[in-house]
Protein backbone atom coordinates (compact mmCIF):
# COMPACT_ATOMS: atom_id res chain seq x y z
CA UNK A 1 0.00 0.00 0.00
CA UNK A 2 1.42 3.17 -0.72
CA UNK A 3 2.82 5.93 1.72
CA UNK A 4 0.08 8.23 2.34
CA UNK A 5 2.85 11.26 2.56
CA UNK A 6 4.69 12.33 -0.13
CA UNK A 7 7.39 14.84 0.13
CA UNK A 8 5.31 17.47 1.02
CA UNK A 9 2.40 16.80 2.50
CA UNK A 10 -1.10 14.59 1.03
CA UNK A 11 -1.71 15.08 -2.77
CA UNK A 12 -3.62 13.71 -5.67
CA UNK A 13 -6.37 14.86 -7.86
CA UNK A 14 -9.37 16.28 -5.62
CA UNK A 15 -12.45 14.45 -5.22
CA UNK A 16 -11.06 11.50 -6.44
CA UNK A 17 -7.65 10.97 -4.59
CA UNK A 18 -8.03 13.57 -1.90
CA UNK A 19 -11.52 12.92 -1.24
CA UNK A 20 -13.58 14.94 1.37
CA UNK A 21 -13.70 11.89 3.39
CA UNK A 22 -9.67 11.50 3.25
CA UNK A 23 -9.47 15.81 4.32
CA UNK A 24 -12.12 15.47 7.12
CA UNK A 25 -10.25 12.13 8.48
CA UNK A 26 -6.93 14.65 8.40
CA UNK A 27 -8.63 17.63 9.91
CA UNK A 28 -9.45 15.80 13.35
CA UNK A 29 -5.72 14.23 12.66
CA UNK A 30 -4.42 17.81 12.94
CA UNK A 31 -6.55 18.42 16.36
CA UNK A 32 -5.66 14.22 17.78
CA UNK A 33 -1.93 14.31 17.04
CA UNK A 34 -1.25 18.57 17.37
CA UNK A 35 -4.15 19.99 19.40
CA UNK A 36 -6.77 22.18 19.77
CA UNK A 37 -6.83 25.52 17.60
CA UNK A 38 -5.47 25.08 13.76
CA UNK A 39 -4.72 27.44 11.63
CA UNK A 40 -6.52 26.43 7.98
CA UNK A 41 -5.34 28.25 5.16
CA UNK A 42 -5.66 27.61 1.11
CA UNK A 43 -4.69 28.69 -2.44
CA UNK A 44 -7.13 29.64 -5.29
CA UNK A 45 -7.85 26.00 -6.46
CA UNK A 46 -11.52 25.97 -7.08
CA UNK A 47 -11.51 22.51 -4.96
CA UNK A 48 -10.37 24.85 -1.89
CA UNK A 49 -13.55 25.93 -0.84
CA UNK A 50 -14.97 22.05 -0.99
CA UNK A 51 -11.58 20.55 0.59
CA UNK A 52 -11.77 23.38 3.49
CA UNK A 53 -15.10 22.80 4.40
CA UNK A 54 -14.17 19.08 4.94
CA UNK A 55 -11.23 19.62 6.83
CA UNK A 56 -12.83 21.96 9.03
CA UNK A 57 -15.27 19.57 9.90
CA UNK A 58 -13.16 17.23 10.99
CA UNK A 59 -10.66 19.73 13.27
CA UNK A 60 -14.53 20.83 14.94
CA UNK A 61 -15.95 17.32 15.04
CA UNK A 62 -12.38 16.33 17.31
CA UNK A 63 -13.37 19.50 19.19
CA UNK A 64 -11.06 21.40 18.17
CA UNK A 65 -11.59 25.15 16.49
CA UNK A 66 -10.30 25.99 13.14
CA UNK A 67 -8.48 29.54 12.80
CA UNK A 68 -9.50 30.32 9.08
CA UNK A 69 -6.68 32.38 7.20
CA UNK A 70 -8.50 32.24 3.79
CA UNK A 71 -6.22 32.71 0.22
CA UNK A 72 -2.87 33.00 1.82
CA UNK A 73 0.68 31.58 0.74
CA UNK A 74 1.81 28.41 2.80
CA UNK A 75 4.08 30.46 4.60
CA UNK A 76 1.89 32.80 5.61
CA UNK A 77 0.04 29.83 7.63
CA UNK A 78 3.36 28.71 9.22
CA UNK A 79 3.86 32.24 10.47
CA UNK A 80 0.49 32.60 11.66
CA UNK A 81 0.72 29.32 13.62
CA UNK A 82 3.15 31.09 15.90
CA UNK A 83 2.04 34.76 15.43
CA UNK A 84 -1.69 33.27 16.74
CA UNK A 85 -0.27 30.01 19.59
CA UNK A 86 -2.12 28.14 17.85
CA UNK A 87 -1.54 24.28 18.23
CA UNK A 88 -0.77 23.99 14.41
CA UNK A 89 -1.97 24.85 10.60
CA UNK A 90 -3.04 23.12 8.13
CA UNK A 91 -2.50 24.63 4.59
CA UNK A 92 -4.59 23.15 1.38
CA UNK A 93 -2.74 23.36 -1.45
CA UNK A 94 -1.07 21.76 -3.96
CA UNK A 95 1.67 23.81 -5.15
CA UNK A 96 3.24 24.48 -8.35
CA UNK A 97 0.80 20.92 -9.55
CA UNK A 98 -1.93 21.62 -12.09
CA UNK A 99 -5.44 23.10 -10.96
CA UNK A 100 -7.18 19.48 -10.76
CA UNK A 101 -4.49 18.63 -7.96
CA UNK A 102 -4.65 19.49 -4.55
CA UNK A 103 -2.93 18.75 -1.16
CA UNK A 104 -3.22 19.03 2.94
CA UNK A 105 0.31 19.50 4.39
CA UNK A 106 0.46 20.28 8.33
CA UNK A 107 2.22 22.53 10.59
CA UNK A 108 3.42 21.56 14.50
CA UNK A 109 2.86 24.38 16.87
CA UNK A 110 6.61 25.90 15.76
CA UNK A 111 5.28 26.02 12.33
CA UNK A 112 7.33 23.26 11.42
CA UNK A 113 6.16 20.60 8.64
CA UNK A 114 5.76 17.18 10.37
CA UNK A 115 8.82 14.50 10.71
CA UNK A 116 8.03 11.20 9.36
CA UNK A 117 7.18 9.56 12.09
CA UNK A 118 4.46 11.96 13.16
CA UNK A 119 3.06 11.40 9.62
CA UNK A 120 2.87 7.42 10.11
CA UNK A 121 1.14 8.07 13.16
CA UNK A 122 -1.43 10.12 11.89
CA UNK A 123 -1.29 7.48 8.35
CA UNK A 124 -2.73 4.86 10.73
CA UNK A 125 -5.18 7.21 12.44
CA UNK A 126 -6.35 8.11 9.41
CA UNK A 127 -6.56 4.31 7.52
CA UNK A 128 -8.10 3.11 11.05
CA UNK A 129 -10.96 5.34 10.19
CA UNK A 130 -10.65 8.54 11.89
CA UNK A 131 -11.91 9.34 15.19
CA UNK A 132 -15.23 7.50 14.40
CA UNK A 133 -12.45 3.78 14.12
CA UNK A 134 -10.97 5.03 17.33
CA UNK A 135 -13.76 5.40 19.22
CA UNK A 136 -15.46 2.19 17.94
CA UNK A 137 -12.71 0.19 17.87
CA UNK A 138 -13.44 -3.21 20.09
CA UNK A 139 -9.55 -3.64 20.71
CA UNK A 140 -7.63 -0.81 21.54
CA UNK A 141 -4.23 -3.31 20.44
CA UNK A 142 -5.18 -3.46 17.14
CA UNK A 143 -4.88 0.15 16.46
CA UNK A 144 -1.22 0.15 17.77
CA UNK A 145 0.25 1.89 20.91
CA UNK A 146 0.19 5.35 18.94
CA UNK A 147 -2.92 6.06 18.45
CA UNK A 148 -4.03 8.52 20.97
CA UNK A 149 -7.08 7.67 23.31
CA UNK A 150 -10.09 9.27 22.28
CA UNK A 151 -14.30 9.96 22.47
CA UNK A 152 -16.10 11.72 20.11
CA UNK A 153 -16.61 15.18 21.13
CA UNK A 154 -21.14 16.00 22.25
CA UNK A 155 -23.06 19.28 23.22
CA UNK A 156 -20.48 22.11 24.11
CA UNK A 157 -17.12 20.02 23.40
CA UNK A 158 -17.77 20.35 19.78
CA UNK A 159 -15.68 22.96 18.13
CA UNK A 160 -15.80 25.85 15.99
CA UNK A 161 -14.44 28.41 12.88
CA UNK A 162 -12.86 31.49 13.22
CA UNK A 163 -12.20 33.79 10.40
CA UNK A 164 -8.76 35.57 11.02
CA UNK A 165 -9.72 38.67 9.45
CA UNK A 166 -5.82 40.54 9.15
CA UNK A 167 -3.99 37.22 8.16
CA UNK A 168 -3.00 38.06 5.07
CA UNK A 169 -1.81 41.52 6.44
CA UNK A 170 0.07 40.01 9.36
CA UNK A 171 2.16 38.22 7.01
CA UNK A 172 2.66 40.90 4.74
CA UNK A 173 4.39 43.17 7.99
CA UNK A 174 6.38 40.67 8.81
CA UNK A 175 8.24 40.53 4.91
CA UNK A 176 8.41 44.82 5.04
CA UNK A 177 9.66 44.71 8.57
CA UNK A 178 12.44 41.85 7.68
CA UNK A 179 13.83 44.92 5.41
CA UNK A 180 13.26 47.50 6.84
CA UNK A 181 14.87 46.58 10.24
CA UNK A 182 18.22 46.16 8.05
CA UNK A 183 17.55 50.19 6.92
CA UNK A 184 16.83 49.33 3.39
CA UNK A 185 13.82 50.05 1.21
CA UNK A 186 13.22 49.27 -2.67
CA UNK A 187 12.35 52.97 -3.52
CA UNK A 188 13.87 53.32 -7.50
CA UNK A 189 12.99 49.45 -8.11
CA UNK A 190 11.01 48.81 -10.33
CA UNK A 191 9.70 44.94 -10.30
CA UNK A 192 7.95 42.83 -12.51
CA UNK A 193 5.71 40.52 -10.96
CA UNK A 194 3.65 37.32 -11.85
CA UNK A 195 1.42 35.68 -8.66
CA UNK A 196 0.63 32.48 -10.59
CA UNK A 197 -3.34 32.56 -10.29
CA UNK A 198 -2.32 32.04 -7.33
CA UNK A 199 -2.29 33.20 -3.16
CA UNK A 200 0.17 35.30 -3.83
CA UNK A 201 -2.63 37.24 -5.50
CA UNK A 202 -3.19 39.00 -1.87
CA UNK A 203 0.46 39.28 -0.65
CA UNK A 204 3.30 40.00 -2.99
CA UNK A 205 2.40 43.16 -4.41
CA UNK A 206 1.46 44.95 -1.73
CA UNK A 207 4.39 43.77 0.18
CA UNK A 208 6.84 45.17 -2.66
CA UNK A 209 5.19 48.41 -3.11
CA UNK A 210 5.04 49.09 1.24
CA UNK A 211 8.97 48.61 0.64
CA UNK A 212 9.03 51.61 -1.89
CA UNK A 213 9.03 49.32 -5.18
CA UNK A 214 6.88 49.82 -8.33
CA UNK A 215 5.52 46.82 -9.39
CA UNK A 216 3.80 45.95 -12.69
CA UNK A 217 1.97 42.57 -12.24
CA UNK A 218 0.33 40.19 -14.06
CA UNK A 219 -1.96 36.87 -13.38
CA UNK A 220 -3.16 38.42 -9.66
CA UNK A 221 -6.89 37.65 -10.92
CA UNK A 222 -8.00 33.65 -10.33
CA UNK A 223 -11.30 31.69 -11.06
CA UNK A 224 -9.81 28.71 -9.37
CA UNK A 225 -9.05 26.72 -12.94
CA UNK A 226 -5.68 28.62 -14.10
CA UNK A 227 -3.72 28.46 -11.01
CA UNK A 228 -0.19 27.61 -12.45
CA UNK A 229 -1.66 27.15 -15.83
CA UNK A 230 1.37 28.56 -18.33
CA UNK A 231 2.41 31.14 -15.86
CA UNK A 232 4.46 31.20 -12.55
CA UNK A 233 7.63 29.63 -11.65
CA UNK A 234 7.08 26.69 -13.57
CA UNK A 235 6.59 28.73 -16.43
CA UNK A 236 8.92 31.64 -16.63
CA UNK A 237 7.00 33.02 -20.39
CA UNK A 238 4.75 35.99 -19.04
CA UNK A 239 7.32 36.84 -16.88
CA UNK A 240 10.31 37.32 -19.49
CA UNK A 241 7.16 39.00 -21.91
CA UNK A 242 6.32 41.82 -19.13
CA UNK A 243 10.14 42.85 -18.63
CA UNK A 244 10.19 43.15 -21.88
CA UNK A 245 7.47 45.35 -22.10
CA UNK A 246 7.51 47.50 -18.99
CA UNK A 247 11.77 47.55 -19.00
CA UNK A 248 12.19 46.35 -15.27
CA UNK A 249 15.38 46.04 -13.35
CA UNK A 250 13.86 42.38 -11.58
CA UNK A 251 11.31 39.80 -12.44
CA UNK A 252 9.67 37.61 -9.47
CA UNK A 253 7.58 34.52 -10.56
CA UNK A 254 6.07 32.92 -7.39
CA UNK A 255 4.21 28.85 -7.63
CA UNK A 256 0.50 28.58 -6.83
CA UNK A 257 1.20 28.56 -3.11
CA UNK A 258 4.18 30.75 -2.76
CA UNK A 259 6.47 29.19 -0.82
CA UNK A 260 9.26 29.19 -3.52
CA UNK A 261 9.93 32.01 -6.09
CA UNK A 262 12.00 32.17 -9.17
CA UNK A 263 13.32 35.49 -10.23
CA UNK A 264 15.00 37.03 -13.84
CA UNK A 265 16.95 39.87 -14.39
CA UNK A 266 16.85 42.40 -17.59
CA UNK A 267 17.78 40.08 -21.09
CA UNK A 268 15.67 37.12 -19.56
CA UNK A 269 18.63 36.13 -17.68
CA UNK A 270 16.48 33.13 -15.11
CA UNK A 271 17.68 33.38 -11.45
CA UNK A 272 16.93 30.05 -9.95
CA UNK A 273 17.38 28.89 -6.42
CA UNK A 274 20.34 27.98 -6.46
CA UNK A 275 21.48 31.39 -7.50
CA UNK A 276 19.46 32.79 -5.03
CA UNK A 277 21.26 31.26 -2.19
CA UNK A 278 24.27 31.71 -3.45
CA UNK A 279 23.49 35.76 -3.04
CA UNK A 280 21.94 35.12 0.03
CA UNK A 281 24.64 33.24 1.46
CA UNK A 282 27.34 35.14 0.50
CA UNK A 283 25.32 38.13 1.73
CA UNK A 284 25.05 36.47 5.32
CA UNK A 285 28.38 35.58 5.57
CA UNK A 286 29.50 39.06 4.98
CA UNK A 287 26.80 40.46 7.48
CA UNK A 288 28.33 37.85 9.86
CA UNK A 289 24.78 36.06 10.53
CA UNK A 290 25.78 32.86 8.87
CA UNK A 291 25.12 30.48 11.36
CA UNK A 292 27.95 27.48 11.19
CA UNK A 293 29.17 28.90 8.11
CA UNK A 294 27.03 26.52 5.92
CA UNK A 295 24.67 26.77 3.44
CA UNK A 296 22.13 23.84 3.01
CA UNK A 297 20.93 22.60 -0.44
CA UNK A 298 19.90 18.85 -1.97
CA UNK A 299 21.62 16.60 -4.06
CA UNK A 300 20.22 18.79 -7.12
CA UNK A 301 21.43 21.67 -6.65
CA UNK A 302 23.91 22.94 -9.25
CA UNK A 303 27.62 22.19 -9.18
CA UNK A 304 28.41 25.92 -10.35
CA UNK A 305 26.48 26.77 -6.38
CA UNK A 306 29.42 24.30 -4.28
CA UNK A 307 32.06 26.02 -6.05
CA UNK A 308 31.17 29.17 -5.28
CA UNK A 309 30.70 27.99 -1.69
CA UNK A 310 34.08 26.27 -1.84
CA UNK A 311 35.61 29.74 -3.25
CA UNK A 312 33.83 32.17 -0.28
CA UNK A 313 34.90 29.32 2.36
CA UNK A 314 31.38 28.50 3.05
CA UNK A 315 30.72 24.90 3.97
CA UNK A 316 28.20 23.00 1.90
CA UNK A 317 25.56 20.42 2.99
CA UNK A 318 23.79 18.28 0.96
CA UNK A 319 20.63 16.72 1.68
CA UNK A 320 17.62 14.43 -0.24
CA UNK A 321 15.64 16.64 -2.39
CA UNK A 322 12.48 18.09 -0.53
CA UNK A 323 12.56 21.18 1.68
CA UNK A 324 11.51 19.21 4.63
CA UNK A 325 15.08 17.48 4.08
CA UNK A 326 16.98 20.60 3.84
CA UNK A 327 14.74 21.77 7.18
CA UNK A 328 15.84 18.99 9.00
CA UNK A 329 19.39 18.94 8.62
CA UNK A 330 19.33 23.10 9.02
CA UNK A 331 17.15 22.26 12.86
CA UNK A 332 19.52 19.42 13.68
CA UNK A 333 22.60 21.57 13.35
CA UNK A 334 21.49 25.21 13.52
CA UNK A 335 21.75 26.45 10.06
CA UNK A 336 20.45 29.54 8.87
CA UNK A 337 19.95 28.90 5.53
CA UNK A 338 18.78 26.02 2.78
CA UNK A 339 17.28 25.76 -0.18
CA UNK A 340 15.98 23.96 -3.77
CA UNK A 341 17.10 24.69 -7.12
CA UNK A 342 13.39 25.04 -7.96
CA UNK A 343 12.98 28.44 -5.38
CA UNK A 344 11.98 26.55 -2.32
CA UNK A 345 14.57 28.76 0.35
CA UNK A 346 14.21 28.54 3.95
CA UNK A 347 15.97 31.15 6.12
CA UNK A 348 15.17 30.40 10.07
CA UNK A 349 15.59 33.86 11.02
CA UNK A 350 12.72 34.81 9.32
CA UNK A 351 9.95 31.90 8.85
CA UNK A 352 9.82 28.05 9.16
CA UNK A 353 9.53 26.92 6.21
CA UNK A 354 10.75 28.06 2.35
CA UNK A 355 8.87 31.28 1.67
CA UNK A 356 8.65 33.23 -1.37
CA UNK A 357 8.34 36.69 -0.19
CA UNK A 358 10.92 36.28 2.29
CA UNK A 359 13.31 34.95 -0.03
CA UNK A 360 12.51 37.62 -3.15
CA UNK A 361 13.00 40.55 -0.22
CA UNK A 362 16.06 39.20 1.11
CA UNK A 363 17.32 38.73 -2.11
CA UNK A 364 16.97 42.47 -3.21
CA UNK A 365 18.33 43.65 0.15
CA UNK A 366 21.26 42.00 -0.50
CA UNK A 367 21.29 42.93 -4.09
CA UNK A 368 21.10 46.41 -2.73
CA UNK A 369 23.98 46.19 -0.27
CA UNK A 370 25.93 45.10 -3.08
CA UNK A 371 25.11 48.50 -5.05
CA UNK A 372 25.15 46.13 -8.51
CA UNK A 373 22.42 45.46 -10.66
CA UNK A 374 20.81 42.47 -10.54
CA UNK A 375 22.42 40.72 -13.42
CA UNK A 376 25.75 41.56 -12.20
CA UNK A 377 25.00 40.64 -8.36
CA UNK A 378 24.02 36.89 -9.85
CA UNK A 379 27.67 36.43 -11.06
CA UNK A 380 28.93 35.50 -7.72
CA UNK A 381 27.86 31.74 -9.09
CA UNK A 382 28.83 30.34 -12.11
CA UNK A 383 26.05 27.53 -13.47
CA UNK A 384 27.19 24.21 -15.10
CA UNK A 385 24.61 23.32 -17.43
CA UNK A 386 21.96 21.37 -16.11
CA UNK A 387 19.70 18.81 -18.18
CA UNK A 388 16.64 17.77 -16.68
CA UNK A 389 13.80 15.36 -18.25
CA UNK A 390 10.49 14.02 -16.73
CA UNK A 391 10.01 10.55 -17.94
CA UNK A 392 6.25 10.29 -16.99
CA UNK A 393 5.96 6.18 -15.43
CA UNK A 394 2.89 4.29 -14.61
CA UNK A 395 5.74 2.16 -12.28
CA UNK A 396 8.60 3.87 -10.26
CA UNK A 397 9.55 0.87 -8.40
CA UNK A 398 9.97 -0.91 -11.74
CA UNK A 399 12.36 1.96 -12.92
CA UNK A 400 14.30 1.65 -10.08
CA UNK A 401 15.16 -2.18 -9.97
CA UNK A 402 16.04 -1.66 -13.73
CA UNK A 403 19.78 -3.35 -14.81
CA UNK A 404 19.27 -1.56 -18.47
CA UNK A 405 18.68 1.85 -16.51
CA UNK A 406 21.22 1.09 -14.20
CA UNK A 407 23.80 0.28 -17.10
CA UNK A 408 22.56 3.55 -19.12
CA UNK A 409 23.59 5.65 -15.54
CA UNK A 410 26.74 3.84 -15.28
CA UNK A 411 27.56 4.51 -18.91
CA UNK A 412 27.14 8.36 -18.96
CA UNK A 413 28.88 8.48 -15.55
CA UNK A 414 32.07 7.02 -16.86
CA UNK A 415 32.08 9.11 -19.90
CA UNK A 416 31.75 12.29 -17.61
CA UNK A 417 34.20 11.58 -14.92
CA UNK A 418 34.63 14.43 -12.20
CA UNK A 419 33.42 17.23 -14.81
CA UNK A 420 29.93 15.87 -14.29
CA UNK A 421 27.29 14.32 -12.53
CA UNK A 422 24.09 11.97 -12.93
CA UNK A 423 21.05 12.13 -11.00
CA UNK A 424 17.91 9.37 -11.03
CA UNK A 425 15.12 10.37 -8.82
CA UNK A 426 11.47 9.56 -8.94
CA UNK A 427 8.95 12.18 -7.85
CA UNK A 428 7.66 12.63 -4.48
CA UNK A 429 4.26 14.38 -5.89
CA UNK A 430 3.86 13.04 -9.30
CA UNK A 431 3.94 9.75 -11.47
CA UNK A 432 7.74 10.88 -12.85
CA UNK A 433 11.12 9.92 -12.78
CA UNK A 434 13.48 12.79 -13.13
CA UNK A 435 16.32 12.16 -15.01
CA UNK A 436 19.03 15.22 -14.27
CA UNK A 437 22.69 15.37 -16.37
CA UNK A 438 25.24 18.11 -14.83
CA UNK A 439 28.57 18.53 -17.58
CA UNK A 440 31.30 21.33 -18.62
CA UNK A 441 28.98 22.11 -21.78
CA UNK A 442 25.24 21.75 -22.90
CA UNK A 443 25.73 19.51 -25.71
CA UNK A 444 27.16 16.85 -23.48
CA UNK A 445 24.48 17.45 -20.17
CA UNK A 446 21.95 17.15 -23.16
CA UNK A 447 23.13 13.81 -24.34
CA UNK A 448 23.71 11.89 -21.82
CA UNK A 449 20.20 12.76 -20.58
CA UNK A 450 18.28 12.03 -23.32
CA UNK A 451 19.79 8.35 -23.52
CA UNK A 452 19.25 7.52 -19.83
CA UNK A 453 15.53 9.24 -20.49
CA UNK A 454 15.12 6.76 -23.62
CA UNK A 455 15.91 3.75 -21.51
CA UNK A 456 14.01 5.00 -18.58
CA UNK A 457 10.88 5.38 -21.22
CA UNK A 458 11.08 1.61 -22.76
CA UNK A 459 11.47 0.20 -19.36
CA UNK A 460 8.03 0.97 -18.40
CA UNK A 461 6.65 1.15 -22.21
């Protein structure tokens, strides 16, 4: 039976993977296993409203009361967690996946996402049959040792929804004031900016302009079917269109949720995450407030980003891809700051967990400091170009315990030596097996990953 969990959070296609019964079951989860008040927040995904309703019901049939944040960016949820001692949040979303998708990922009282364990746990709650299995459950052994004791709630221990009217506002203070407390503003900026269809719709743009910026967006309108669709940071198109058009010194491109950003520079020069860390990092260790002088990434991230670590004396960790994987290793040894190649960047001074806004501000504050335009400020890394193909599978497993796959790998590997690297990874949120080639030049990343991608493609034909 497969995990429950992927790498972030509970996803499929709504109403017919993540059911309403499957989001109520999760909503008491979040009041069993974390406690009483949850935040609840959600993108623009017309299966929002339908998904919220049911997990509501379940936080308020476990007695708990849901603290309802509305259209807000993932991160805005984890900061509200804390900003509101609440007992955790609960944030309805599927990310940078098409419209039909959606997820539930949860947040502990820290507004941290949920080790693996804690996930299991609520896994069996949840395939035991909620709190309705629990309570009518004829031998407490079967449902193992930790499964919490528990009665359905009657009468006055029922719970309740609160609309948190200023959520969206608390979370856009707390980006202005993270700049603002350094004595910097954007005034003279002028940004381009595309919200995805998506929550960053109600944040972004205000946030940029507070900070002095002018800001020409597109795609802050939704109906709840085009979130993501050809736009975003997935899709960097509009984006590199508008600075065209309205002759901006920055581009920011944000996912469906927010929680990662992609930025561009005048020419349609992309700044991915890597890139932005590198800034970031560099930035930090200048400022001294580089904690452990490291900078946390995954296996992913680009070779050109550990050799310009290696060359500014900044350690490098590396870590499975999936932000919760960069979060752990930054909590276990008091990092400051990881991130994704695809814009996912936590920074712990600021937020919990990888926030767009956060990361586009910091990133222009320390473009700022550095009194160089953007395109110049991005030089500090050098990329090594970087193939990556999505072989779409029915059967990941299969691909996996493949000898002709594993003999394609081996084959480009030898031919690249140290001036390259291979990568094979299947998806944590979708039914693909990513198949990433790092060399000196194009040509070669290019070749090598189309072969492995053609033998990845007839194993599961």
């Amino acid at each position: 039976m497969a995990r429950l969990f992927g790498t972030d959070g509970v996803r499929g296609v709504a109403n017919v993977d993540l059911t309403c019964e499957l989001a109520y079951r999760l909503g008491q989860a979040a009041v069993v296993f974390l406690g009483k008040s949850i935040v609840v927040g959600k993108d623009t995904r017309l299966s929002g409203d339908m998904l919220e309703a049911s997990v509501c019901a379940g936080i308020m049939s476990a007695g708990g009361t849901a603290l309802l944040a509305g259209v807000i960016p993932t991160p805005g949820v984890a900061l509200l967690v804390g900003e509101l001692s609440a007992a955790g949040g609960v944030v309805i979303s599927a990310s940078h996946n098409p419209p039909e998708y959606n997820g539930i990922k949860l947040f502990d009282a820290q507004g941290f996402k949920l080790p693996d364990e804690v996930e299991d746990r609520i896994e069996r709650f949840v395939r035991a049959g909620g709190l309705e299995g629990v309570v009518s459950a004829t031998n407490a052994e079967d449902l193992g040792e930790d499964i919490p004791d528990a009665a359905m709630p009657q009468g006055p221990e029922v719970g309740m929804a609160i609309e948190v009217e200023d959520a969206a506002e608390i979370y856009i203070e707390h980006a202005v004031a993270s700049v603002r407390s350094q004595g910097i503003d954007f005034s003279g900026l002028h940004v381009a900016l595309d919200a995805g269809h998506g929550a960053s719709s109600h944040t972004s743009a205000i946030a940029l302009r507070r900070l002095g910026a002018e800001v020409t967006v597109i795609n802050d309108d939704y109906d709840g079917t085009d979130i993501n669709v050809a736009c975003g940071s997935t899709n960097l198109g509009p984006l590199r269109e508008l600075m065209e058009e309205c002759g901006a010194d920055v581009g920011i491109a944000h996912d469906g949720d927010a929680d990662r950003v992609m930025l561009m520079a005048p020419g349609g020069i992309e700044i991915d995450g890597d890139m932005v860390e590198a800034v970031c990092a560099l930035d930090m260790k200048e400022r001294g407030v580089l904690a452990g002088n490291t900078a946390v990434t995954t296996v992913m991230c680009n070779l050109g980003f550990v050799h310009a670590m290696r060359d500014a004396g900044i350690e490098v960790v590396q870590t499975k891809v999936g932000d919760r994987y960069v979060l752990e290793a930054m909590r276990e040894h008091g990092y400051a700051i990881g991130g994704e190649q695809s814009g996912h960047m936590i920074l712990l001074e600021h937020n919990s967990t990888g926030d767009g806004l956060m990361t586009a501000c910091q990133f222009l504050a320390a473009v700022r400091r550095s009194g160089k335009p953007v395109a110049e400020a991005v030089q500090v890394m050098k990329k090594f170009p970087q193939t990556l193909i999505n072989v779409r599978v029915a059967d990941k497993q299969a691909v996996a315990e493949s000898a002709a796959v594993a003999e394609a790998v081996a084959a480009a590997e030898a031919a690249l030596g140290d001036t390259g690297r291979v990568l094979l990874r299947p998806s944590g949120t979708e039914p693909v097996v990513r198949v990433m080639v790092e060399a000196l030049d194009e040509a070669a990343a290019n070749q090598h990953a189309q072969a492995i991608a053609e033998v990845v493609g007839a194993v599961v034909a």
